[in-house]
C-alpha atoms as a PDB file:
ATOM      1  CA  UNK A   1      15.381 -22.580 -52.284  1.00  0.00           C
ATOM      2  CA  UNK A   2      12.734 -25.196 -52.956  1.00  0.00           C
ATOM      3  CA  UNK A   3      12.800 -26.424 -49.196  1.00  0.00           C
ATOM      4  CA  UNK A   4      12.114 -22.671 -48.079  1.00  0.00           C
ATOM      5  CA  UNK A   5       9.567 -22.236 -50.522  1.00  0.00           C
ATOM      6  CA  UNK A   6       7.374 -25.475 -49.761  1.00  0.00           C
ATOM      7  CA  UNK A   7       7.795 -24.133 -45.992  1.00  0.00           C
ATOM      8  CA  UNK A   8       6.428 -20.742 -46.762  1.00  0.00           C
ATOM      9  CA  UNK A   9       3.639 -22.341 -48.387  1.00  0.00           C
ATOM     10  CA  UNK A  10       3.354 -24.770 -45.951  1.00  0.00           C
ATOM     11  CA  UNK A  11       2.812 -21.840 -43.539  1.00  0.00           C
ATOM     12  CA  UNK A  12       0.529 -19.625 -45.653  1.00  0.00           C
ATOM     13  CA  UNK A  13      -1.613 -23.154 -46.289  1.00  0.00           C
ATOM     14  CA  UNK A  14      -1.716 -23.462 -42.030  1.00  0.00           C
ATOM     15  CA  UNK A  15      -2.964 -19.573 -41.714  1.00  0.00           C
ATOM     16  CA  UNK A  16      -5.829 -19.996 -44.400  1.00  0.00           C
ATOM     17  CA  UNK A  17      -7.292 -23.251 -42.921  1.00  0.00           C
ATOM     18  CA  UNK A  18      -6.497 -21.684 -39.385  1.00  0.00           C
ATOM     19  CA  UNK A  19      -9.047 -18.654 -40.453  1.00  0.00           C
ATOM     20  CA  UNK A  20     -11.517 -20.661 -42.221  1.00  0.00           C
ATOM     21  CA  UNK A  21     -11.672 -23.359 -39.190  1.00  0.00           C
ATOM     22  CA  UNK A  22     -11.647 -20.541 -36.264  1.00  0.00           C
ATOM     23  CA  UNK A  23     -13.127 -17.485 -38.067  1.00  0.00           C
ATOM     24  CA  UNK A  24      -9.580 -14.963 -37.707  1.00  0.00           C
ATOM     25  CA  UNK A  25      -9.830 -12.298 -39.378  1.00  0.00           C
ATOM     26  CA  UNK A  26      -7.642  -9.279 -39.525  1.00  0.00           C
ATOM     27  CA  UNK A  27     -10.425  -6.694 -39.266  1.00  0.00           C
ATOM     28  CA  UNK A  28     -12.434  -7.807 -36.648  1.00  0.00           C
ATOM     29  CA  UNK A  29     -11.821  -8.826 -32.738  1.00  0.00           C
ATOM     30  CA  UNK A  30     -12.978 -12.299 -31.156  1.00  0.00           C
ATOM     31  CA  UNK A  31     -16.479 -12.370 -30.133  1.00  0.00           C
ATOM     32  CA  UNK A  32     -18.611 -14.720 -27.532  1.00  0.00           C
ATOM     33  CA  UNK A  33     -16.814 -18.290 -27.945  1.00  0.00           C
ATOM     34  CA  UNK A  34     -14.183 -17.219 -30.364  1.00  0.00           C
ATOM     35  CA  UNK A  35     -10.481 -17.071 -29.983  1.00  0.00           C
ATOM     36  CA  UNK A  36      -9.041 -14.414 -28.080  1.00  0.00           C
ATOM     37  CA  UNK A  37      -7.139 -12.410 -30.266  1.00  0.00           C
ATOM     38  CA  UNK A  38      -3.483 -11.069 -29.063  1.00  0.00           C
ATOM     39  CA  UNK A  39      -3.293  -7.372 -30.328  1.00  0.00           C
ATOM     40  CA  UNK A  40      -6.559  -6.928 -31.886  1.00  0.00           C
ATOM     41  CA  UNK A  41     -10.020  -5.909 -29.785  1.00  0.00           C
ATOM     42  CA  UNK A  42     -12.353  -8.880 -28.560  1.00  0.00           C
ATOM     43  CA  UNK A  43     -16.196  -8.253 -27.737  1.00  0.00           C
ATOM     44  CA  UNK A  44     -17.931 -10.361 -26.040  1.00  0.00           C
ATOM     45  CA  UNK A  45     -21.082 -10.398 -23.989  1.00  0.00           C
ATOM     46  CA  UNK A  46     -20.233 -12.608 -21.554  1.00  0.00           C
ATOM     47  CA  UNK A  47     -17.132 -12.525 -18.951  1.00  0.00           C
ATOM     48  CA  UNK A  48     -13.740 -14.606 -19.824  1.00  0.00           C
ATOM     49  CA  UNK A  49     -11.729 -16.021 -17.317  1.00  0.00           C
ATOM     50  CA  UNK A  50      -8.642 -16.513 -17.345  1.00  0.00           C
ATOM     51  CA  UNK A  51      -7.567 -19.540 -15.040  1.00  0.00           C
ATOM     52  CA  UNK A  52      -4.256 -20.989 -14.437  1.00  0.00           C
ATOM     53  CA  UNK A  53      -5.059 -24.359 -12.709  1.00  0.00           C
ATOM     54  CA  UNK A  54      -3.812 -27.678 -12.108  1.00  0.00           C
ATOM     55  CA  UNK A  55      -7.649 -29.064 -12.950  1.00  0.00           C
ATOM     56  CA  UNK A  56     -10.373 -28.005 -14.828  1.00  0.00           C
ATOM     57  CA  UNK A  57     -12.275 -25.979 -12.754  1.00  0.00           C
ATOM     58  CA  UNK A  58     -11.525 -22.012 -12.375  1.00  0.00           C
ATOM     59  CA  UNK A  59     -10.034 -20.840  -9.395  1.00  0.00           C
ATOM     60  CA  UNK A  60      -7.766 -23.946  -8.676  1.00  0.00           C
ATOM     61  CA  UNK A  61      -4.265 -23.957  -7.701  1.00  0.00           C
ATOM     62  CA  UNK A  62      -1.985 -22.565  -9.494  1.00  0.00           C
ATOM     63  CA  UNK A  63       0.457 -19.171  -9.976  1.00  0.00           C
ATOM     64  CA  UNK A  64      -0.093 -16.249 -12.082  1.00  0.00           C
ATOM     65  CA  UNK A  65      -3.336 -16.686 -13.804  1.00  0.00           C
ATOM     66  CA  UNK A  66      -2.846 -13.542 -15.847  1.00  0.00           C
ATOM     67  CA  UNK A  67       0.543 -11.304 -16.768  1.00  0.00           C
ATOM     68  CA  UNK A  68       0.430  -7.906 -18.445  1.00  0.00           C
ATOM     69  CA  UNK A  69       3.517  -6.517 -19.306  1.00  0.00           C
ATOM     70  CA  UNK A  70       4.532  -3.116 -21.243  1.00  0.00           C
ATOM     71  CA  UNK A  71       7.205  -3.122 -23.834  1.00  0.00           C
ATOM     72  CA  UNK A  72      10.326  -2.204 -21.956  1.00  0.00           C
ATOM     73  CA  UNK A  73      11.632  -0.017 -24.566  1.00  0.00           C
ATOM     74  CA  UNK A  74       9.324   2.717 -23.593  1.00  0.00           C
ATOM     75  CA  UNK A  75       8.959   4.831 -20.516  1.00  0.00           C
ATOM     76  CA  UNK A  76       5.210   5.287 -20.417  1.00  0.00           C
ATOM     77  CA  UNK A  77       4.419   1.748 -21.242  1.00  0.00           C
ATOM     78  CA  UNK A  78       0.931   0.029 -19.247  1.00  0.00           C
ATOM     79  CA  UNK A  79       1.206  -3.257 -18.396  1.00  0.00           C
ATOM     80  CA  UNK A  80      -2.777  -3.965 -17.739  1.00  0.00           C
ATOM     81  CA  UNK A  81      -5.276  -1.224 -17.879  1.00  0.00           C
ATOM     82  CA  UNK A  82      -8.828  -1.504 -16.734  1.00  0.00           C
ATOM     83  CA  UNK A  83     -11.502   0.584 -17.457  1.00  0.00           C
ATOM     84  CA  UNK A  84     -14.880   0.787 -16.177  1.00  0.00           C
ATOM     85  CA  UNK A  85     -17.849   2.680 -15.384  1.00  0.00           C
ATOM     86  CA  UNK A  86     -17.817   2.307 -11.822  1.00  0.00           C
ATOM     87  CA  UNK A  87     -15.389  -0.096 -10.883  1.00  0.00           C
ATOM     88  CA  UNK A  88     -11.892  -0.556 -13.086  1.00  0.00           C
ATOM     89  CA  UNK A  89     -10.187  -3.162 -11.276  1.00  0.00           C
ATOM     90  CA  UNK A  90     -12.072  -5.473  -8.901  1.00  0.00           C
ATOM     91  CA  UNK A  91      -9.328  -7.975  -7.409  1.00  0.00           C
ATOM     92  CA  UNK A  92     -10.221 -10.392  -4.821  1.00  0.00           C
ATOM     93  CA  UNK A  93      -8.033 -12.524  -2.487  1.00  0.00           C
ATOM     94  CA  UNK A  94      -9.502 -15.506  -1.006  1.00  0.00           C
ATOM     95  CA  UNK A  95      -6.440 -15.845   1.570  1.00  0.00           C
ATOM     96  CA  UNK A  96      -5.760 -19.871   0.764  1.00  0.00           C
ATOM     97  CA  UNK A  97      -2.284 -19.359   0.389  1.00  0.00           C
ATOM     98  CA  UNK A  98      -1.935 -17.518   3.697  1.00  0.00           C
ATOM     99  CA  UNK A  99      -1.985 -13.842   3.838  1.00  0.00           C
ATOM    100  CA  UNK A 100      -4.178 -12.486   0.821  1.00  0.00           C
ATOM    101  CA  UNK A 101      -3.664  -9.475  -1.165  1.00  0.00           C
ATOM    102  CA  UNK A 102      -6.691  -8.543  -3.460  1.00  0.00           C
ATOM    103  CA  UNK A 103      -3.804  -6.421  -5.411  1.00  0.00           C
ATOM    104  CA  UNK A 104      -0.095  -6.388  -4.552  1.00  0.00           C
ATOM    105  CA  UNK A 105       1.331  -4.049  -6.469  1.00  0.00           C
ATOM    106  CA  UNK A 106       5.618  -3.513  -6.645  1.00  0.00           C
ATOM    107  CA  UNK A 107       8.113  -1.324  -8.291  1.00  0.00           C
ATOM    108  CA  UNK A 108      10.926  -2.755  -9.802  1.00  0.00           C
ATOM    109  CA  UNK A 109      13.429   0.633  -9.385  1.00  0.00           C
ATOM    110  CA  UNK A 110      14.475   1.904  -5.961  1.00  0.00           C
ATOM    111  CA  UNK A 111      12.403   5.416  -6.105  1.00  0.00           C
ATOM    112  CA  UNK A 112       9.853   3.406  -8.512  1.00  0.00           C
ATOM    113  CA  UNK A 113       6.004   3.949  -7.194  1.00  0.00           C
ATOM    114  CA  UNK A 114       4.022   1.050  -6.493  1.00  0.00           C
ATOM    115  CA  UNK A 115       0.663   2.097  -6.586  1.00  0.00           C
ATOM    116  CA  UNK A 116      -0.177   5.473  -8.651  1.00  0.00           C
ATOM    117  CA  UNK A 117      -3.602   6.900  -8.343  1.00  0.00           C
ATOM    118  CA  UNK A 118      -5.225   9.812  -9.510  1.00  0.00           C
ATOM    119  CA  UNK A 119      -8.961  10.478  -9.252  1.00  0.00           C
ATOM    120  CA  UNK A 120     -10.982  13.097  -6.946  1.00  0.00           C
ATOM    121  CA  UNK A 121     -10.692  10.258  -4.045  1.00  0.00           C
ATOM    122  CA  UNK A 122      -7.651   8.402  -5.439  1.00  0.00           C
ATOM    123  CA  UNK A 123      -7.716   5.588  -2.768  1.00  0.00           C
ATOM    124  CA  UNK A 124     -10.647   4.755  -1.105  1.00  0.00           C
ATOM    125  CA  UNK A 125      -9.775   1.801   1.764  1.00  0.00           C
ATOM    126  CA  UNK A 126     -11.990  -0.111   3.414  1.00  0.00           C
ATOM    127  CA  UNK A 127     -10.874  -3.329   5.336  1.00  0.00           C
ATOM    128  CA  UNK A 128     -12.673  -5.264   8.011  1.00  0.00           C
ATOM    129  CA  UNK A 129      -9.513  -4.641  10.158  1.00  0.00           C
ATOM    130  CA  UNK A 130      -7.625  -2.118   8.300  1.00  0.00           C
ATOM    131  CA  UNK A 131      -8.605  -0.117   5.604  1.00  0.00           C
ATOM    132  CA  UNK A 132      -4.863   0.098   4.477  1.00  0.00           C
ATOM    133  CA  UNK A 133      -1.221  -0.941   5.411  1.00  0.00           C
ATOM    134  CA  UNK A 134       1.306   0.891   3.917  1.00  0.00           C
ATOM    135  CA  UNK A 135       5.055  -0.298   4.882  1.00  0.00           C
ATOM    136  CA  UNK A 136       8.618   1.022   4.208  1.00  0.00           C
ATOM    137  CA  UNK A 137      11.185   3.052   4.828  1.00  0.00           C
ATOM    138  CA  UNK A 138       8.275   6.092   4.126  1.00  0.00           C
ATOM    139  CA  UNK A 139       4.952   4.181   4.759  1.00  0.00           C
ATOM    140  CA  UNK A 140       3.029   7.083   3.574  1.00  0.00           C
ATOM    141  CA  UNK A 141       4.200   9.952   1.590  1.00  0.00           C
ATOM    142  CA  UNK A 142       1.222  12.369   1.476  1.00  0.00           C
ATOM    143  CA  UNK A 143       1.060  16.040  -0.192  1.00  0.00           C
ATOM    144  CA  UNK A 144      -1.441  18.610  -0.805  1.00  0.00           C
ATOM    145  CA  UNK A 145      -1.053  19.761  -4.305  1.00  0.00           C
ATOM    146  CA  UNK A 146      -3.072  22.576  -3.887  1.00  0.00           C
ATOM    147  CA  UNK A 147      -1.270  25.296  -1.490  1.00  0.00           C
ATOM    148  CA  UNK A 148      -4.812  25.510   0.008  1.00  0.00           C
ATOM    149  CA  UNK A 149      -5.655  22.090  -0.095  1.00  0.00           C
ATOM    150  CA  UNK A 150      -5.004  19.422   3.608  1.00  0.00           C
ATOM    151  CA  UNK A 151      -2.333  16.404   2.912  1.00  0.00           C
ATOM    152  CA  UNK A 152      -4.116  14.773   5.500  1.00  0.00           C
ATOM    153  CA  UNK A 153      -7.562  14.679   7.189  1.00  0.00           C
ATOM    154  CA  UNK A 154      -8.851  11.871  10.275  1.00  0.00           C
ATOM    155  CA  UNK A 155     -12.109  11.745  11.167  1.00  0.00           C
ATOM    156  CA  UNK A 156     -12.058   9.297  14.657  1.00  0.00           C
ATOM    157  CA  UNK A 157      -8.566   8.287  17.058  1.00  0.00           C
ATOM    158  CA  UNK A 158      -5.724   7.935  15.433  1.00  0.00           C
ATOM    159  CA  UNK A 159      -2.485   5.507  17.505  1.00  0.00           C
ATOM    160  CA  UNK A 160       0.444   6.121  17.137  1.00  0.00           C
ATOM    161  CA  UNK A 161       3.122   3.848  18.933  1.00  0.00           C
ATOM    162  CA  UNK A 162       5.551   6.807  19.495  1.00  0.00           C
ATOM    163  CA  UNK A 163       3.915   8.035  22.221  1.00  0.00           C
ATOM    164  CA  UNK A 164       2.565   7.731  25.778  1.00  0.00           C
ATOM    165  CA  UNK A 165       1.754   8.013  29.170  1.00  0.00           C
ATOM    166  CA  UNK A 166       4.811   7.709  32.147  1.00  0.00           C
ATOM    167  CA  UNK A 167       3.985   8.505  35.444  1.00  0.00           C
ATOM    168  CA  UNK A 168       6.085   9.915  37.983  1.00  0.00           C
ATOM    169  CA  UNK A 169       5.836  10.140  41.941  1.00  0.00           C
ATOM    170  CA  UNK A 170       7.407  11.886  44.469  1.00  0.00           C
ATOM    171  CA  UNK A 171      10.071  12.208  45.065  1.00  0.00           C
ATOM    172  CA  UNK A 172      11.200  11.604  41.364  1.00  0.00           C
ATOM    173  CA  UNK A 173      11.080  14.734  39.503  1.00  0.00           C
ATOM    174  CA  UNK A 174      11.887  13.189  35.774  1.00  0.00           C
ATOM    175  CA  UNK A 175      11.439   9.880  33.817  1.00  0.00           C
ATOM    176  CA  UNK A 176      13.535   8.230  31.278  1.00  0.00           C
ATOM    177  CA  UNK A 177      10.999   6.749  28.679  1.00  0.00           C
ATOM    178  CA  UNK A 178      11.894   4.420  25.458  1.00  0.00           C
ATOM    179  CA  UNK A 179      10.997   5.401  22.036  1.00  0.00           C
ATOM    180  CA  UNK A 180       9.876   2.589  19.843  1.00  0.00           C
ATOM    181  CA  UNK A 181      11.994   2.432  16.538  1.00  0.00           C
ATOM    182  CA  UNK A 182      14.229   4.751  18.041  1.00  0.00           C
ATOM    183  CA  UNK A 183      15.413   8.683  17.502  1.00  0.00           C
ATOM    184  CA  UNK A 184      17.144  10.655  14.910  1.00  0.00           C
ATOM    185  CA  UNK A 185      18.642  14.439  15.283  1.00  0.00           C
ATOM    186  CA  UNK A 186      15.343  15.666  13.922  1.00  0.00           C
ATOM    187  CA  UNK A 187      13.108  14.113  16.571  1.00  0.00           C
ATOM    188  CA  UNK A 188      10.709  16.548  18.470  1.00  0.00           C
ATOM    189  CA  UNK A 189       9.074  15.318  21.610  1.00  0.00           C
ATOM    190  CA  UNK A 190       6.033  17.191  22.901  1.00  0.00           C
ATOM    191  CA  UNK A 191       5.098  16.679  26.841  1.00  0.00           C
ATOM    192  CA  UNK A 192       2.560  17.944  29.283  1.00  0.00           C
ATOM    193  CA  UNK A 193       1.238  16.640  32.368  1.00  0.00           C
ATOM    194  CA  UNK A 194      -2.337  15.435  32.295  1.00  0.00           C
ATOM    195  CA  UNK A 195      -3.585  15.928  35.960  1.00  0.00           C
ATOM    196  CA  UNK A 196      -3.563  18.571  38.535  1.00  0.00           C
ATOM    197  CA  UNK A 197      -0.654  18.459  40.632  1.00  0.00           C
ATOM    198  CA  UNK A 198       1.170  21.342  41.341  1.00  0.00           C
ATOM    199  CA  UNK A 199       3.976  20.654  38.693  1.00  0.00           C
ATOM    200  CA  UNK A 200       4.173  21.221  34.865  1.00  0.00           C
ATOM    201  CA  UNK A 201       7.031  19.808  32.219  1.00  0.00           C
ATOM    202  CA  UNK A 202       9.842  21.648  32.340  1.00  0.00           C
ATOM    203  CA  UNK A 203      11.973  20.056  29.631  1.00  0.00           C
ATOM    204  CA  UNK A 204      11.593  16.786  27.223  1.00  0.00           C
ATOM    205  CA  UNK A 205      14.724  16.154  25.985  1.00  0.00           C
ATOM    206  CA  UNK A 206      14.943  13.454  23.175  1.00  0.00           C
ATOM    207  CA  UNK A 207      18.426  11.083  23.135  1.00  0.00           C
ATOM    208  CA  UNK A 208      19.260  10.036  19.843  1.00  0.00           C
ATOM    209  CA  UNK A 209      22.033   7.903  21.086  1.00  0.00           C
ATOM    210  CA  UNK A 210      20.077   6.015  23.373  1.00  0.00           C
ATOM    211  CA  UNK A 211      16.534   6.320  21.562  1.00  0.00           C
ATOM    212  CA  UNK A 212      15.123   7.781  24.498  1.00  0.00           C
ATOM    213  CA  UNK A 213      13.464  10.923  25.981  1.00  0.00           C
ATOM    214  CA  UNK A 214      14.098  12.090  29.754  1.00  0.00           C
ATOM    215  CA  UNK A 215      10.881  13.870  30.651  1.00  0.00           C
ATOM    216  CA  UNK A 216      11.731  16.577  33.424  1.00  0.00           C
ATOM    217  CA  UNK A 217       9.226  18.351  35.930  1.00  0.00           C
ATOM    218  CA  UNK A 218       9.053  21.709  37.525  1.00  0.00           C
ATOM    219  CA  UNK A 219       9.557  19.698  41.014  1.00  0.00           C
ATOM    220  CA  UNK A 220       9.081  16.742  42.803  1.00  0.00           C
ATOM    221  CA  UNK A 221       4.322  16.032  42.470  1.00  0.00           C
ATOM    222  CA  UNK A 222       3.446  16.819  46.143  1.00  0.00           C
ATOM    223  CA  UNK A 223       5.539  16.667  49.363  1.00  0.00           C
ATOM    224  CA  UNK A 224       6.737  14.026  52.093  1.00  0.00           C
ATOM    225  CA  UNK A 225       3.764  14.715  53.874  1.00  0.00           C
ATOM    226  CA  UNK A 226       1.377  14.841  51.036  1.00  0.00           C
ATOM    227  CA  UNK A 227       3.077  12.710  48.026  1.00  0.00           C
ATOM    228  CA  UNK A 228       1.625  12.958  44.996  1.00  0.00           C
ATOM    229  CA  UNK A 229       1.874  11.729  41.187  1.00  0.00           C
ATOM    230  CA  UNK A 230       2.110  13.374  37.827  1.00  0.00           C
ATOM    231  CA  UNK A 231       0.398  11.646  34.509  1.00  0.00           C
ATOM    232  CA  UNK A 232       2.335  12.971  31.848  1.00  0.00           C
ATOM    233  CA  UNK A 233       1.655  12.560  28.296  1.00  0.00           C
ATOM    234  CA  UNK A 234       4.371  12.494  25.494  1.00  0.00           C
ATOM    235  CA  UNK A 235       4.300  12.155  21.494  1.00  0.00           C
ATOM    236  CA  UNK A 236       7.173  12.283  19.143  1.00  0.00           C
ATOM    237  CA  UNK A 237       7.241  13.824  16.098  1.00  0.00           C
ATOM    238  CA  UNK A 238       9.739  12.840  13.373  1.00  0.00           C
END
């Protein structure tokens, strides 16, 4: 009993000379120079950095300078939030360690959501190169809330590797053209030929099998006498 009582006091003794010597107090946050204080509000009027480094300059190497993380015992739990009147977040890569990612953001469950945002422009994307790279097994899900509203709106050329130009001369009268990444049963394949030459698509037929799409015309472009070439343009869809 007497060891766990000189401990307690022991304790309580360490807390008091902790506040006097640091200033903690249970009412107020940390201010400039203080201790940050975990669960409580800090103000400050200067910036605080947070810096895991192996020297003593900010910005070294090092992992994960900062980790926010949500009790796990709720379902609406935030790990980090950051408010602000313009800008929330500002994350910044310098790309020493490779390829940089200003924020890389992951969901631990298999339907989980990476990135959620909500605002009247909830992403705006603006790259040197690309404004944004979205990968997986859906890149990009995008949906119009409103029944009125537009999922999606492109201002400029948009690529898009599942499609392009075969040409074919007389006395061919079809193509066989590969499909990057492939088809499935739902595939749609538009066609039509792109110069004037006395033929038009008759059929596009996609292959799932084979993952490609045999592009047939009207007739052979032209004659033996006069032969002649059709451009035709195709894009799949799905």
């Amino acid at each position: 009993m007497r060891s766990r009582l000189t401990r307690g006091t022991t304790g309580a003794l360490i807390l008091l000379i902790a506040s006097i010597v640091f200033g903690w107090t249970s009412q107020a946050g940390a201010g400039t120079g203080d201790v940050v204080h975990y669960g409580d509000s800090n103000f400050e009027d200067r910036a605080t950095a947070f810096c895991l480094a192996q020297s003593n300059v900010c910005g070294g190497s090092g992992t994960t300078a900062l980790i926010g993380q949500a009790s796990t015992s709720v379902t609406d739990g935030v790990g980090v939030r950051a408010i602000g009147p313009s800008i929330g977040l500002d994350a910044f890569s310098n790309g020493s360690g490779g390829t940089g990612y200003g924020v890389k953001a992951q969901a631990s469950e298999s339907r989980g959501v990476g990135v959620l945002a909500k605002a009247d422009t909830a992403i705006d994307a603006e790259g040197q190169t690309e404004g944004l790279i979205a990968r997986g097994h859906i890149g990009a899900d995008i949906e119009a809330s409103d029944p009125s509203g537009i999922a999606l709106t492109v201002s400029g050329p948009a690529n898009f590797n599942r499609s392009g130009l075969v040409s074919i001369a007389f006395p061919s009268k079809s193509a066989t053209v590969p499909v990057p990444d492939g088809l499935d049963p739902s595939s749609l394949v538009l066609a039509t030929v792109q110069n004037a030459c006395g033929v038009y698509v008759k059929a596009a037929v996609p292959n799932p099998a084979t993952g490609t799409v045999k592009i047939m015309l009207s007739k052979a472009p032209g004659s033996s006498s006069n032969p002649k070439s059709a451009s035709v343009a195709w894009f799949v869809v799905n």
